[in-house]
Protein backbone atom coordinates (compact mmCIF):
# COMPACT_ATOMS: atom_id res chain seq x y z
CA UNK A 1 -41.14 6.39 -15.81
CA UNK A 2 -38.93 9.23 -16.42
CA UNK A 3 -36.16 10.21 -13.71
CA UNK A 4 -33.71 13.03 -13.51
CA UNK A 5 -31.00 10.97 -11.44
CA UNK A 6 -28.47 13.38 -8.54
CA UNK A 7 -25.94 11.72 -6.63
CA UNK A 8 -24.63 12.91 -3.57
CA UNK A 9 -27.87 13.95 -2.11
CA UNK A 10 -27.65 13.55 1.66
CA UNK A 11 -26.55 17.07 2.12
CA UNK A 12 -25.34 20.66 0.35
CA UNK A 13 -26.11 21.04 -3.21
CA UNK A 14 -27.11 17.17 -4.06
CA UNK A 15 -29.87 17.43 -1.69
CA UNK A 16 -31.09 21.26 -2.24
CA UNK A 17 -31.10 20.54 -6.00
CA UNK A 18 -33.18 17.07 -5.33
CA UNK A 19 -36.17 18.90 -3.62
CA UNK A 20 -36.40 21.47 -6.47
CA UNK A 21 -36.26 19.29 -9.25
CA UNK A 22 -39.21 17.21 -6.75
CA UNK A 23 -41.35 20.70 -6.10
CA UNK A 24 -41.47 21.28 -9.81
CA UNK A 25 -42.90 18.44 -10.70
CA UNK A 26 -40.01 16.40 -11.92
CA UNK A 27 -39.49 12.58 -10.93
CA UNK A 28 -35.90 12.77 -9.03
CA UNK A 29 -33.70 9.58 -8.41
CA UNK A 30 -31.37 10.78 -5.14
CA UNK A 31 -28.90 8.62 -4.16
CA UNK A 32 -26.35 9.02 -1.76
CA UNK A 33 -24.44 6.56 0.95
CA UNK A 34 -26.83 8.10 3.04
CA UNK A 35 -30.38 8.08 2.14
CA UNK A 36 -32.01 9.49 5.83
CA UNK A 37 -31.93 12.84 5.23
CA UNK A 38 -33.25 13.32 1.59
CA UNK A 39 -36.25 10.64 2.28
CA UNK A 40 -37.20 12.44 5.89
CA UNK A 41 -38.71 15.11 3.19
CA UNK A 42 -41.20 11.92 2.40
CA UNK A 43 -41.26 14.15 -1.01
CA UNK A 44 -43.58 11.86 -3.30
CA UNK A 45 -42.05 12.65 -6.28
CA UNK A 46 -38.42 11.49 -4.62
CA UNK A 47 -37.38 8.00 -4.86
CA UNK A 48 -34.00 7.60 -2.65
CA UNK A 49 -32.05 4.19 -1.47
CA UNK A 50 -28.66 4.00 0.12
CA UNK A 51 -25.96 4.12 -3.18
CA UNK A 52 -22.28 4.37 -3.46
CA UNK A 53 -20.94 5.75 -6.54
CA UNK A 54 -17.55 3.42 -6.13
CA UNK A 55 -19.63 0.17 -5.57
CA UNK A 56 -20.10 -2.52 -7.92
CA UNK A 57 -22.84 -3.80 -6.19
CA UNK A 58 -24.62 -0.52 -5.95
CA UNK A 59 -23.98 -0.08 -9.41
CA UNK A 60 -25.34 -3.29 -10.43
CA UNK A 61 -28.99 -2.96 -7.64
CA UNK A 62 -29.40 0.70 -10.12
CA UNK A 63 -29.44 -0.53 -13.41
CA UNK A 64 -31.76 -3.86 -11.96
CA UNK A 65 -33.93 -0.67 -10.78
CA UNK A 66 -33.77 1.00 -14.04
CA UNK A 67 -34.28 -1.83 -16.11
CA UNK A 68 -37.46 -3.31 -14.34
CA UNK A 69 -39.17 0.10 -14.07
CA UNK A 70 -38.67 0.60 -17.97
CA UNK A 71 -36.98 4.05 -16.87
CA UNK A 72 -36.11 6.85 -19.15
CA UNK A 73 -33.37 9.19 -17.71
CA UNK A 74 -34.01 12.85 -18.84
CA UNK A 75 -30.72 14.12 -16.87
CA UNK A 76 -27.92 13.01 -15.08
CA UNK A 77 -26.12 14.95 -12.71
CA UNK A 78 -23.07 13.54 -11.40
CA UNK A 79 -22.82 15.27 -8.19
CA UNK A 80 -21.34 12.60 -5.14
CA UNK A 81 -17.85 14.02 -4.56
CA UNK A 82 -15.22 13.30 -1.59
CA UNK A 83 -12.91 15.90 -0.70
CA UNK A 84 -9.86 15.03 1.33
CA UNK A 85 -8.07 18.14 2.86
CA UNK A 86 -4.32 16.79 3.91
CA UNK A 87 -0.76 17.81 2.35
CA UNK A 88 0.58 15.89 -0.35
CA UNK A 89 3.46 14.14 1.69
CA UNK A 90 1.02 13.52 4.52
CA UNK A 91 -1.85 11.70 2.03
CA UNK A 92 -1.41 7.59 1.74
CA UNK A 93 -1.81 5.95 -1.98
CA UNK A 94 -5.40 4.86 -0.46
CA UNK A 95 -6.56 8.12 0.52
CA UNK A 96 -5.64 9.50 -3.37
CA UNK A 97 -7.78 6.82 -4.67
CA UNK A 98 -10.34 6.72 -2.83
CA UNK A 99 -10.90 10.13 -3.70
CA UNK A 100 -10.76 9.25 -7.30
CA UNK A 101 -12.93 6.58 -6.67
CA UNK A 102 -15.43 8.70 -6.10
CA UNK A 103 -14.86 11.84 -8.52
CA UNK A 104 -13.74 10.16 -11.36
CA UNK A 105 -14.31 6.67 -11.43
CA UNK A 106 -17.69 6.96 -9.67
CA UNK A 107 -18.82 9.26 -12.96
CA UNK A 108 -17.46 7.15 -14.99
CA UNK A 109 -19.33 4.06 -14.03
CA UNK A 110 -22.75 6.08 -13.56
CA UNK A 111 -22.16 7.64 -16.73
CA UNK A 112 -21.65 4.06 -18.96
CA UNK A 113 -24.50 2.65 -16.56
CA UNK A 114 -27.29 5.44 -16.98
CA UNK A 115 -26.47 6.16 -20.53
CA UNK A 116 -28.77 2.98 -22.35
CA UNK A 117 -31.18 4.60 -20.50
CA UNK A 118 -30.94 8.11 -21.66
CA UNK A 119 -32.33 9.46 -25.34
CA UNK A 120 -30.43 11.90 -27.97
CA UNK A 121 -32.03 14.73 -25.84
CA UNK A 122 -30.57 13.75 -22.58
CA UNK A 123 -27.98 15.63 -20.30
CA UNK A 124 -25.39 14.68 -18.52
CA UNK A 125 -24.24 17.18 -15.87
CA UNK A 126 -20.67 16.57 -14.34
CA UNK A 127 -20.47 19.27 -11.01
CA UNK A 128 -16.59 19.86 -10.65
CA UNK A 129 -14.61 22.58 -9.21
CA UNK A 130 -12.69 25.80 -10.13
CA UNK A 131 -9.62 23.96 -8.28
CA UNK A 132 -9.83 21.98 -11.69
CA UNK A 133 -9.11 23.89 -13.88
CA UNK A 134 -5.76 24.64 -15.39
CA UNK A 135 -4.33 28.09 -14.43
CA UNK A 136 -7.04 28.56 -11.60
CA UNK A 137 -6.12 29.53 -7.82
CA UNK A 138 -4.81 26.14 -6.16
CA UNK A 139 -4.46 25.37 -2.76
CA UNK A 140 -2.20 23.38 -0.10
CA UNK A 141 -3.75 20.35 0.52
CA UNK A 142 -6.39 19.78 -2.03
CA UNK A 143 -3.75 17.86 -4.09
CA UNK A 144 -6.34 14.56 -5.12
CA UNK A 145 -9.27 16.79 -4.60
CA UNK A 146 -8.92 19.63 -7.43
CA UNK A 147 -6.45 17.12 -9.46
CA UNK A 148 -9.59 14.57 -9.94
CA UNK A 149 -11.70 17.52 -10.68
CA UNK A 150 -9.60 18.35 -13.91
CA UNK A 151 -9.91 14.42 -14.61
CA UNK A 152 -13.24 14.71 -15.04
CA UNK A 153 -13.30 17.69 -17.13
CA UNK A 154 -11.66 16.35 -19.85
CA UNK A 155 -13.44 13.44 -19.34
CA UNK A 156 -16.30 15.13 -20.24
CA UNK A 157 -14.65 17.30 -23.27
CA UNK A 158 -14.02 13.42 -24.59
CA UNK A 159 -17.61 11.67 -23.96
CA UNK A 160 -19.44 15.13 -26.10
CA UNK A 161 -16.92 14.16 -28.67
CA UNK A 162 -17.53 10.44 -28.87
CA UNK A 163 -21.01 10.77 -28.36
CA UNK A 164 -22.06 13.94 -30.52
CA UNK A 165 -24.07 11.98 -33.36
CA UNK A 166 -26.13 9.70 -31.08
CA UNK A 167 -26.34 12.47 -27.96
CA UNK A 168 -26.63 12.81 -25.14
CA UNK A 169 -25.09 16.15 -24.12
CA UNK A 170 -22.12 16.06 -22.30
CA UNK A 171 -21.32 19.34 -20.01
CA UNK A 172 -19.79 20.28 -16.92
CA UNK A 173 -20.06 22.97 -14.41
CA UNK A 174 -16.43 23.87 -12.46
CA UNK A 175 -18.05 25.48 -9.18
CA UNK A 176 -16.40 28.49 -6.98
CA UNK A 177 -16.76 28.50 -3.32
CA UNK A 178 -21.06 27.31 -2.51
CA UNK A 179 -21.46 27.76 1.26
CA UNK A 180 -21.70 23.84 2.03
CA UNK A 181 -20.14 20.99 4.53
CA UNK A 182 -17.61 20.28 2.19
CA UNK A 183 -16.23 23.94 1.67
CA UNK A 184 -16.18 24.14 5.31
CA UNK A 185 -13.50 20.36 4.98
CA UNK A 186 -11.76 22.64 2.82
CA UNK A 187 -11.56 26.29 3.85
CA UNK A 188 -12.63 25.66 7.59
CA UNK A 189 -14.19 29.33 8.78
CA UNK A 190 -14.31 31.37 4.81
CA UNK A 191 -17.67 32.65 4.13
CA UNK A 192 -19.03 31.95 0.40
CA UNK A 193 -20.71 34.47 -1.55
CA UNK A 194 -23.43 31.65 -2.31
CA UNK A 195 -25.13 29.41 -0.82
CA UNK A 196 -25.88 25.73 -1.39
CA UNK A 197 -30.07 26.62 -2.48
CA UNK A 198 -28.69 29.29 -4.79
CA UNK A 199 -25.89 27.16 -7.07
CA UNK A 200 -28.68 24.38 -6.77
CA UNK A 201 -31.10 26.39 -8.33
CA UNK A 202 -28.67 27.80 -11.34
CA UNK A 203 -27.65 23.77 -11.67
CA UNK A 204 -31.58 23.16 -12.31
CA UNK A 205 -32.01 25.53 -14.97
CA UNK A 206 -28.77 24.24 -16.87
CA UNK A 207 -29.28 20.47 -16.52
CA UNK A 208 -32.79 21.22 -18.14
CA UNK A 209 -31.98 24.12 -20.76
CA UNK A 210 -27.78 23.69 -21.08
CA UNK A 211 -27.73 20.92 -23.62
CA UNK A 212 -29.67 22.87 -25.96
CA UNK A 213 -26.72 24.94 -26.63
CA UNK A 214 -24.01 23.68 -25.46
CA UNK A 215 -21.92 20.22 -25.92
CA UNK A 216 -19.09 19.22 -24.37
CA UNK A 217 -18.51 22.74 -23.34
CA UNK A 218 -16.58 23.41 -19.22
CA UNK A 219 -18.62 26.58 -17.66
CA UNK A 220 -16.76 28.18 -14.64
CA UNK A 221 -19.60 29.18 -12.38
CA UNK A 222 -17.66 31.37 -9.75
CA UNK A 223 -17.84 34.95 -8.72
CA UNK A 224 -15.13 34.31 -5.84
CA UNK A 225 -11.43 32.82 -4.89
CA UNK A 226 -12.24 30.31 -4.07
C-alpha cells in the first residue's frame, strides 16, 4: 500500500491538505494527537489514529503499522507544529522544549522512521515558517517558536545533502501568515491574506511535483508580514 503520510491533521492546514490528497485519489496517513476530527470525514481513502510526533511509543505503534502493511511512503509532510506565544523571560526551560519537541525533534524522528519506507523518488516536505528565517520580520514572544523553525531548515539543507545519491528529496516550505488556529495563538485578531484550503492546496502540488526540481532547496511562500 502506498501512503502520503501529514502530521498535524486535526485542524488548519494538516487537515485541509489530508482531504485533498484523499479526494484525489491518493491513500493519506493523518495523524495527529487528535484523530476525531479528520476521521468524522469517514473519508475511505483516510487512515487516521491518535499520534504524537514527540512519543516514543507513538513512534514505535507507526513503523509496527508500516512494516506489517508492507507500506511504501510516496511523501512525507512534516506538518504537527506547537506554537507557544509568551516573552522570553516569562517562558520556563520546559515550555522551550516542548516546543522543540515537537518542531524539531518530532521531524527528526518521523523523518529517520518513515525514510526505510520511502524510494529514491520520495519527498519529504518540512512546513516551517517565515519567522525562521534569518533576516525575516521577528516578533515578541515567538522566541522557541520561529527559533525551532530555523532548526529545521537547516536541518533539511543537511538531510538533501547527506541523502542526494540514494534520494529522497529533502525540501521545505517557510509559510507567511495562513488564516488558521495557530496564527490566531500568535497574532490574536490579524487577518491573513490566505486561508488554510488555499496554502493546503499549493502544499499538494509541491509535495507531488517539488522534488522533481528541487533538493534541499528553503521556498518562502508568503505574500504578507507576517
Amino acid at each position: 500500500m502506498e501512503y502520503v503520510i501529514v502530521t498535524g491533521t486535526s485542524r488548519g492546514i494538516g487537515f485541509e491538505l489530508s482531504r485533498l490528497f484523499a479526494d484525489a485519489g491518493f491513500k493519506v496517513l493523518a495523524l495527529s494527537r487528535n484523530d476525531k476530527p479528520i476521521n468524522s470525514l469517514k473519508h475511505e481513502n483516510i487512515e487516521a489514529f491518535p499520534f504524537d510526533v514527540s512519543s516514543k511509543e507513538d513512534q514505535d505503534m507507526l513503523f509496527k503499522f508500516l512494516k506489517e502493511n508492507d507500506c511504501t511512503v510516496s511523501a512525507l509532510i512534516n506538518n504537527a507544529g506547537k506554537l507557544i506565544n509568551k516573552p522570553f523571560l516569562e517562558l520556563t526551560d520546559q515550555e522551550f522544549k516542548s516546543v522543540y519537541e515537537v518542531n524539531v525533534f518530532g521531524v527528526a524522528s518521523m523523518t529517520k522512521l518513515v525514510l526505510p519506507f520511502m524510494n529514491k523518488e520520495g519527498h519529504v516536505l518540512t512546513i516551517s515558517s517565515m519567522g525562521g528565517i534569518q533576516g525575516s520580520a521577528k516578533f515578541p514572544g515567538l522566541s522557541a517558536y520561529s527559533s525551532s523553525k530555523g532548526a529545521v531548515l537547516t536541518l533539511t539543507e543537511l538531510l538533501a545533502e547527506e541523502f542526494k545519491e540514494t534520494g529522497p528529496a529533502f525540501n521545505a516550505l517557510a509559510l507567511g501568515a495562513v488564516q488558521t488556529e495557530m496564527l490566531e495563538e500568535a497574532f490574536p485578531g490579524y487577518k491573513a491574506p490566505v486561508s488554510a484550503v488555499e496554502m493546503a492546496e499549493y502544499i499538494m502540488d509541491f509535495a507531488l511535483k517539488g522534488q522533481k526540481l528541487y533538493n534541499g532547496k528553503i521556498l518562502q511562500v508568503s505574500s504578507s508580514t507576517p
